[in-house]
Protein backbone atom coordinates (compact mmCIF):
# COMPACT_ATOMS: atom_id res chain seq x y z
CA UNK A 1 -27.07 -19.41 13.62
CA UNK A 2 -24.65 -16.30 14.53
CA UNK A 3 -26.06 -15.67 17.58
CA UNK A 4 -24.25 -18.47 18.85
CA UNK A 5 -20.61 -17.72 17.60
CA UNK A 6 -17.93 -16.61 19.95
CA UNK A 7 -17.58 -13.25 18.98
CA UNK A 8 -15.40 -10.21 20.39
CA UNK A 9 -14.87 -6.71 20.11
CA UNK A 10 -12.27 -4.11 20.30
CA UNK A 11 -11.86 -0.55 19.59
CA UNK A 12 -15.27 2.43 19.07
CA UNK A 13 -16.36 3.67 15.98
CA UNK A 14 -17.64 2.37 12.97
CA UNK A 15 -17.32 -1.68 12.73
CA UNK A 16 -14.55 -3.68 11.03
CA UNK A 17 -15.64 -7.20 10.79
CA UNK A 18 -12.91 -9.94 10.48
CA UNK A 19 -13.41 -13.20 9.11
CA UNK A 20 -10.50 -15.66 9.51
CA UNK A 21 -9.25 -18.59 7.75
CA UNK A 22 -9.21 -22.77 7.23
CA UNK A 23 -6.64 -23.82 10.23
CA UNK A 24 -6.95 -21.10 12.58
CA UNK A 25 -9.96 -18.94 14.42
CA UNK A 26 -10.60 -15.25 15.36
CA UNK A 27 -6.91 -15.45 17.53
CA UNK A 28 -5.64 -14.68 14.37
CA UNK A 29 -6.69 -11.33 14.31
CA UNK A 30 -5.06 -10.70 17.89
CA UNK A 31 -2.20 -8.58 16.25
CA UNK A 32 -5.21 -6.20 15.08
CA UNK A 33 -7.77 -6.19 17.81
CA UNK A 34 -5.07 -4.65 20.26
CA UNK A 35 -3.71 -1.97 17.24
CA UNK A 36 -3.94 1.25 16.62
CA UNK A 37 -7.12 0.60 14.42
CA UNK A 38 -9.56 0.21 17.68
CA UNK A 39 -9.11 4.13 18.31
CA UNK A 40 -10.58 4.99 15.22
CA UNK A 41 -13.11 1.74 14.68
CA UNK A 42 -14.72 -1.30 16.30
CA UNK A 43 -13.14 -4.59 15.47
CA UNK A 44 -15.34 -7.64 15.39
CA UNK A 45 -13.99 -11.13 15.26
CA UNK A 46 -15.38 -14.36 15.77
CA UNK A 47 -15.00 -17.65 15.59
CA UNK A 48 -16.76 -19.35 12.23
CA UNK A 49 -19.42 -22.24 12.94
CA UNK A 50 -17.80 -25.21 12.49
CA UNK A 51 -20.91 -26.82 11.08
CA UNK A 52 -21.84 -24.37 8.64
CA UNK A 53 -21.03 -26.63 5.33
CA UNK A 54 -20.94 -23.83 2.66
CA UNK A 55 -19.46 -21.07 1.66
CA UNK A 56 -23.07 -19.25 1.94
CA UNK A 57 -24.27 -20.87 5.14
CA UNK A 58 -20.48 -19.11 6.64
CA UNK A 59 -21.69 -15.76 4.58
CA UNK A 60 -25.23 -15.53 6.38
CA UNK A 61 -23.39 -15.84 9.68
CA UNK A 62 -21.38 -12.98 8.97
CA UNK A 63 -24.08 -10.86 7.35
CA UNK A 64 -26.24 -11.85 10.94
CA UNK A 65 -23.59 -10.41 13.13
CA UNK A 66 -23.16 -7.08 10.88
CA UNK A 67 -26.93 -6.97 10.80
CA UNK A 68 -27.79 -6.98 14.40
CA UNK A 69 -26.21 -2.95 14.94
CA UNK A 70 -26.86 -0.22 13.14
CA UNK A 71 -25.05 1.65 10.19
CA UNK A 72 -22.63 -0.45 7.20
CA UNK A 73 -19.02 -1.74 7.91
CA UNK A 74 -16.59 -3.11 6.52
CA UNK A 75 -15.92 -6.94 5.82
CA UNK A 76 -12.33 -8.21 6.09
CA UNK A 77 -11.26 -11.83 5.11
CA UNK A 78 -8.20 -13.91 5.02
CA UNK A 79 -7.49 -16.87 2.72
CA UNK A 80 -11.26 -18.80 3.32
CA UNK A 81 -12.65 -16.02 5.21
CA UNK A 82 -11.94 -13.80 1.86
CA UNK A 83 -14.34 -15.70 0.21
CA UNK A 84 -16.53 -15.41 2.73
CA UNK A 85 -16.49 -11.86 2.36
CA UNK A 86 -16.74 -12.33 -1.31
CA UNK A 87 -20.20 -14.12 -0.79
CA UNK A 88 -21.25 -11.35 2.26
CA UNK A 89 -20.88 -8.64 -0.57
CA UNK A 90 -22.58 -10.77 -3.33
CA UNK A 91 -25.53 -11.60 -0.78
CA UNK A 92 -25.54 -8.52 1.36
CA UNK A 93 -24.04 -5.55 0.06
CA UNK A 94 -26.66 -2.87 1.81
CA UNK A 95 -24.51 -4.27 4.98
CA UNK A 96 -21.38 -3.36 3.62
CA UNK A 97 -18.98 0.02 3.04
CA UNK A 98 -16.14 -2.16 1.35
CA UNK A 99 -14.36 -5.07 1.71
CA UNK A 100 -10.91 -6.49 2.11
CA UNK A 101 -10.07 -9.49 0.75
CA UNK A 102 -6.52 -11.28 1.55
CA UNK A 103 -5.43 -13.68 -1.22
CA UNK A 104 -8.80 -15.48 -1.51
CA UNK A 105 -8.37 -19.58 -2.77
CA UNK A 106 -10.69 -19.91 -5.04
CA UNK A 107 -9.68 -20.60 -9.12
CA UNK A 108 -8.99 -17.68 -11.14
CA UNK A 109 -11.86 -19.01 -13.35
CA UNK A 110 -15.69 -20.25 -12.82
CA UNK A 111 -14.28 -23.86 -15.43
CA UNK A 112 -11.06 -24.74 -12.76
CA UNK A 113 -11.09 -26.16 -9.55
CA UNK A 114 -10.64 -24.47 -6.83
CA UNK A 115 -9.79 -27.88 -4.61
CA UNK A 116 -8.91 -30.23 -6.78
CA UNK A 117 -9.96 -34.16 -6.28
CA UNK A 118 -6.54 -35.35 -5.75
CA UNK A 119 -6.12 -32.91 -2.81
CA UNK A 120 -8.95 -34.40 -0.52
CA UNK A 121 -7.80 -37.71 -1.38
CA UNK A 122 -3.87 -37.18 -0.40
CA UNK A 123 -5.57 -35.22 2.85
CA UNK A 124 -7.98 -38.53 3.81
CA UNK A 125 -5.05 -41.09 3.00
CA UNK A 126 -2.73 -39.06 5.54
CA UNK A 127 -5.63 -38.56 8.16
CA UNK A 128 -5.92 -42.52 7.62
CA UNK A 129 -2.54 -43.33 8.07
CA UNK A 130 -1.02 -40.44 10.16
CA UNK A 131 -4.08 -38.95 11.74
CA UNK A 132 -5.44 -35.74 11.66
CA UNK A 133 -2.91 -33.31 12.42
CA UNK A 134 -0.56 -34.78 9.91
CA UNK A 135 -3.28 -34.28 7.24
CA UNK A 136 -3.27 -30.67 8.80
CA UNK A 137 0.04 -30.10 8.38
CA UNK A 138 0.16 -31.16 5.06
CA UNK A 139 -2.49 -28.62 4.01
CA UNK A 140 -0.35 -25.91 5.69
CA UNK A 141 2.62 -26.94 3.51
CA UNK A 142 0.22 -27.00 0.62
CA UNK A 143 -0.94 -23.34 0.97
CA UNK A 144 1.64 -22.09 2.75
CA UNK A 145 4.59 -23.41 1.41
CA UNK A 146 7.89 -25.37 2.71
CA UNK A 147 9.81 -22.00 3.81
CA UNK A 148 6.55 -20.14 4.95
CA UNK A 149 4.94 -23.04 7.24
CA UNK A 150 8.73 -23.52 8.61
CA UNK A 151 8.98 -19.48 9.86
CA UNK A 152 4.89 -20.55 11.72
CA UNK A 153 5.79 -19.65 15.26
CA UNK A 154 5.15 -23.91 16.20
CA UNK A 155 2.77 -23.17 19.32
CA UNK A 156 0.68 -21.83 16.41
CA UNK A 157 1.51 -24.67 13.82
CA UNK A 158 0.26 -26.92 16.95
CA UNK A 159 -3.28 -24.96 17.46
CA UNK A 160 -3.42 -25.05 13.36
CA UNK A 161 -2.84 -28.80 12.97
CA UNK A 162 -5.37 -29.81 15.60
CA UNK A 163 -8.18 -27.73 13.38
CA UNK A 164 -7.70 -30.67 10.96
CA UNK A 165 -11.85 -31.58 10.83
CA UNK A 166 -12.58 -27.80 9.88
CA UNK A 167 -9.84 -28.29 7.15
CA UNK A 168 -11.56 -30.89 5.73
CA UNK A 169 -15.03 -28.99 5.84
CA UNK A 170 -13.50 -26.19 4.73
CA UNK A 171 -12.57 -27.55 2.27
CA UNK A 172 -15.04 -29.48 0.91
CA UNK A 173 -17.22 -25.84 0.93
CA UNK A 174 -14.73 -24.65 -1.60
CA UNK A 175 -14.28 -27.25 -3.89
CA UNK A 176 -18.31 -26.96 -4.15
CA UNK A 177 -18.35 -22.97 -4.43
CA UNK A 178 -18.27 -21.28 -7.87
CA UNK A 179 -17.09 -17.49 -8.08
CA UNK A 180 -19.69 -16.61 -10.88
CA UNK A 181 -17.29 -14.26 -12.22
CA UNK A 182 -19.23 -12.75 -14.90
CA UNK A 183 -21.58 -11.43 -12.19
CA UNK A 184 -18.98 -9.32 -10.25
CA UNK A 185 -19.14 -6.46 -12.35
CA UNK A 186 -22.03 -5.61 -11.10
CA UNK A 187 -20.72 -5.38 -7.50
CA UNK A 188 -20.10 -1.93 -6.80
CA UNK A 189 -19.14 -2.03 -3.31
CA UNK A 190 -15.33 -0.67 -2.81
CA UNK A 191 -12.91 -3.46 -2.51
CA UNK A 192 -9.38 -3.97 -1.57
CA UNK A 193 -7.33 -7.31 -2.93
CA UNK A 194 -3.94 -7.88 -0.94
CA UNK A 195 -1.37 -10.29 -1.51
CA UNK A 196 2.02 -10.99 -0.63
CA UNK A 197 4.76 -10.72 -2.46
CA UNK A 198 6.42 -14.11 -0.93
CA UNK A 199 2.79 -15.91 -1.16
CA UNK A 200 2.58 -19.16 -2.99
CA UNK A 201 2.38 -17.86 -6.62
CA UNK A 202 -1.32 -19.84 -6.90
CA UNK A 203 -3.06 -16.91 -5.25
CA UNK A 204 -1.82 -14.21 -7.87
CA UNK A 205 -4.12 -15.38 -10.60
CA UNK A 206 -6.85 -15.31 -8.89
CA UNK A 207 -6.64 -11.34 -7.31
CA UNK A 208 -5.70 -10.60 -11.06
CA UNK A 209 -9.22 -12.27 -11.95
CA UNK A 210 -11.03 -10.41 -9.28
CA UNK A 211 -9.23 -7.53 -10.10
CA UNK A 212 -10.51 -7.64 -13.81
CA UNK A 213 -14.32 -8.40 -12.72
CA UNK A 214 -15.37 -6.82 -10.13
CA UNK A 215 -16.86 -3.41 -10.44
CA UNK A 216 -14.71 -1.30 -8.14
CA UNK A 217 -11.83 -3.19 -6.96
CA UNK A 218 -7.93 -2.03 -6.02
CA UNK A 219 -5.15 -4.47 -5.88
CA UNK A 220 -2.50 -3.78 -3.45
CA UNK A 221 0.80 -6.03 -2.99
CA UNK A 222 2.60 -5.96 0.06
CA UNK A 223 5.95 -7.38 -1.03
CA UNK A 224 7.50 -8.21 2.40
CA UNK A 225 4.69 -10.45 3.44
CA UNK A 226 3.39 -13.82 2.97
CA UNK A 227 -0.35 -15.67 2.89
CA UNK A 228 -0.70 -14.59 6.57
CA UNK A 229 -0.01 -10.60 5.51
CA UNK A 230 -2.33 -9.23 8.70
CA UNK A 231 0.05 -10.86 10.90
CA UNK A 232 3.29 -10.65 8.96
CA UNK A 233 3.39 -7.00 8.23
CA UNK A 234 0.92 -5.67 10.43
CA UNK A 235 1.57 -1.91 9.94
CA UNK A 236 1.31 -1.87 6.53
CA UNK A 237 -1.82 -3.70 6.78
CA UNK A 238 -2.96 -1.82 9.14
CA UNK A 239 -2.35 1.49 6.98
CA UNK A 240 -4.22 0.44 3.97
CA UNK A 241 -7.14 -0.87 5.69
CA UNK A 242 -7.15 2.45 7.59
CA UNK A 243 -6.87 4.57 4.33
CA UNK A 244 -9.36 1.82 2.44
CA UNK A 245 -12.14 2.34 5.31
CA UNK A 246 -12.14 5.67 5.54
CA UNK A 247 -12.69 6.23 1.86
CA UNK A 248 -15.49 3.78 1.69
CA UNK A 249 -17.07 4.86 4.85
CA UNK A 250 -16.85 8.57 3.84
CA UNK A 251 -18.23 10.69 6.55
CA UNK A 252 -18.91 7.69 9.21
CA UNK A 253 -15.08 7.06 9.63
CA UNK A 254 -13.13 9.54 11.98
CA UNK A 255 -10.13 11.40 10.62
C-alpha cells in the first residue's frame, strides 16, 4: 500500500508528483526538489514499492498518495515511471491536471514487445554468471547506450547497478503491460511527451505513437539531452513543466 512508501516533499503550492525509473529511486529527482519549481508548487517524490509486480499495482500507489490531499496535480514520470503515469491517467484521471511523460519504454504498438524474451534471458544468464550488478549494468547499456551510461557520474552507476532485483521486476511488469492504444483518444487530460535528442532512437517511436493517440497530447524534444533529460538539462525541463502546469492547472497554479 502507499502509505508505506518513503515519500518527500519540497516546495508550496499545488502538487507535482514524480515517479522515477527501473535502476534508480526518488534521488533522482534531487536536481528538481531543490529548484526553482518548489516556489511556485509542491514536489512529491517517493520511492516505488519494490513488490508491487505490475504496472497497475505501481499506478494505484501513485493515485493513493495524490488522493490522500485535496485538489488535482500533476503526474510526472521518467522512463518506467512514465508509464506509470500513463496507467495513473488511464485509471485516475479526476486526480490529475496533466501529465508529463519522459520517453516512456513501452512498444510503439499494442502487437510488439515492449521487453522482448531474449532480453530477460541475456539479463538472467549475466546475473548467473556475473551476478547482479553486471546484469544491471548491462540493462543500463541497453537503454542508455555505450556513450550515455559512460558520461553516468559512477557513484550513481554504482547505486543503479545494485537495484538489479527491481530491474528484473521491472521488467517483467512491462513485458506483461499492453498500452491499449486505441483507447487513448479518449484521454483528455493535458499531456506533455519529452525526449532527448541524443536518446537511444527506440524511444522516438513510441512518443510519436502516443503523440498520434492520445486525446490532448504535446511532444516536446529537448535536443541537448539524453534518456535522463530531468537531470541532464534541468532548466529546460524545468521551464516546460513550469509553462505545461500552469496551463493545465489554470487558476490553481501561481503566476
Amino acid at each position: 500500500m502507499a502509505s508505506g512508501l518513503h515519500v518527500v516533499h519540497a516546495g508550496v503550492g499545488p502538487r507535482i508528483l514524480l515517479i522515477h525509473g527501473s535502476a534508480t529511486d526518488r534521488g533522482t529527482w534531487v536536481i528538481q526538489l531543490s529548484s526553482p519549481l518548489r516556489e511556485h508548487f509542491t514536489l512529491i517524490a517517493y520511492d516505488r514499492r519494490a513488490d508491487a509486480l505490475t504496472i497497475e499495482a505501481h499506478a494505484d500507489d501513485a493515485a493513493e498518495l495524490l488522493a490522500a490531499e485535496p485538489g488535482p496535480a500533476i503526474v510526472i514520470g521518467s522512463s518506467f515511471g512514465a508509464v506509470v503515469a500513463l496507467e495513473v491517467v488511464r485509471r485516475h484521471a479526476v486526480l490529475v491536471a496533466g501529465a508529463v511523460f519522459i520517453e516512456p519504454p513501452i512498444a510503439a504498438s499494442d502487437t510488439a514487445e515492449a521487453v522482448p524474451a531474449a532480453f530477460l534471458d541475456a539479463f538472467d544468464r549475466r546475473a548467473a554468471r556475473d551476478g547482479g550488478p553486471a546484469a544491471a549494468k548491462l540493462f543500463l547499456r541497453t537503454v542508455l547506450g555505450d556513450a550515455e551510461l559512460e558520461r553516468m557520474p559512477r557513484m550513481f552507476q554504482t547505486r543503479a547497478m545494485q537495484k538489479f532485483a527491481e530491474i528484473r521486476a521491472d521488467s517483467v511488469a512491462l513485458g506483461a503491460y499492453r498500452p491499449r492504444y486505441a483507447e487513448l483518444a479518449g484521454i483528455r487530460t493535458p499531456v506533455l511527451l519529452l525526449g532527448g535528442g541524443r536518446s537511444s532512437p527506440v524511444f522516438r517511436p513510441t512518443l510519436d505513437a502516443l503523440h498520434g493517440a492520445l486525446g490532448n497530447a504535446r511532444l516536446e524534444i529537448i535536443a541537448s539531452a539524453g534518456h535522463m533529460l530531468h537531470a541532464e538539462a534541468p532548466r529546460r525541463f524545468h521551464d516546460l513543466v513550469a509553462a505545461f502546469a500552469r496551463q493545465a492547472l489554470g487558476e490553481l497554479a501561481p503566476p
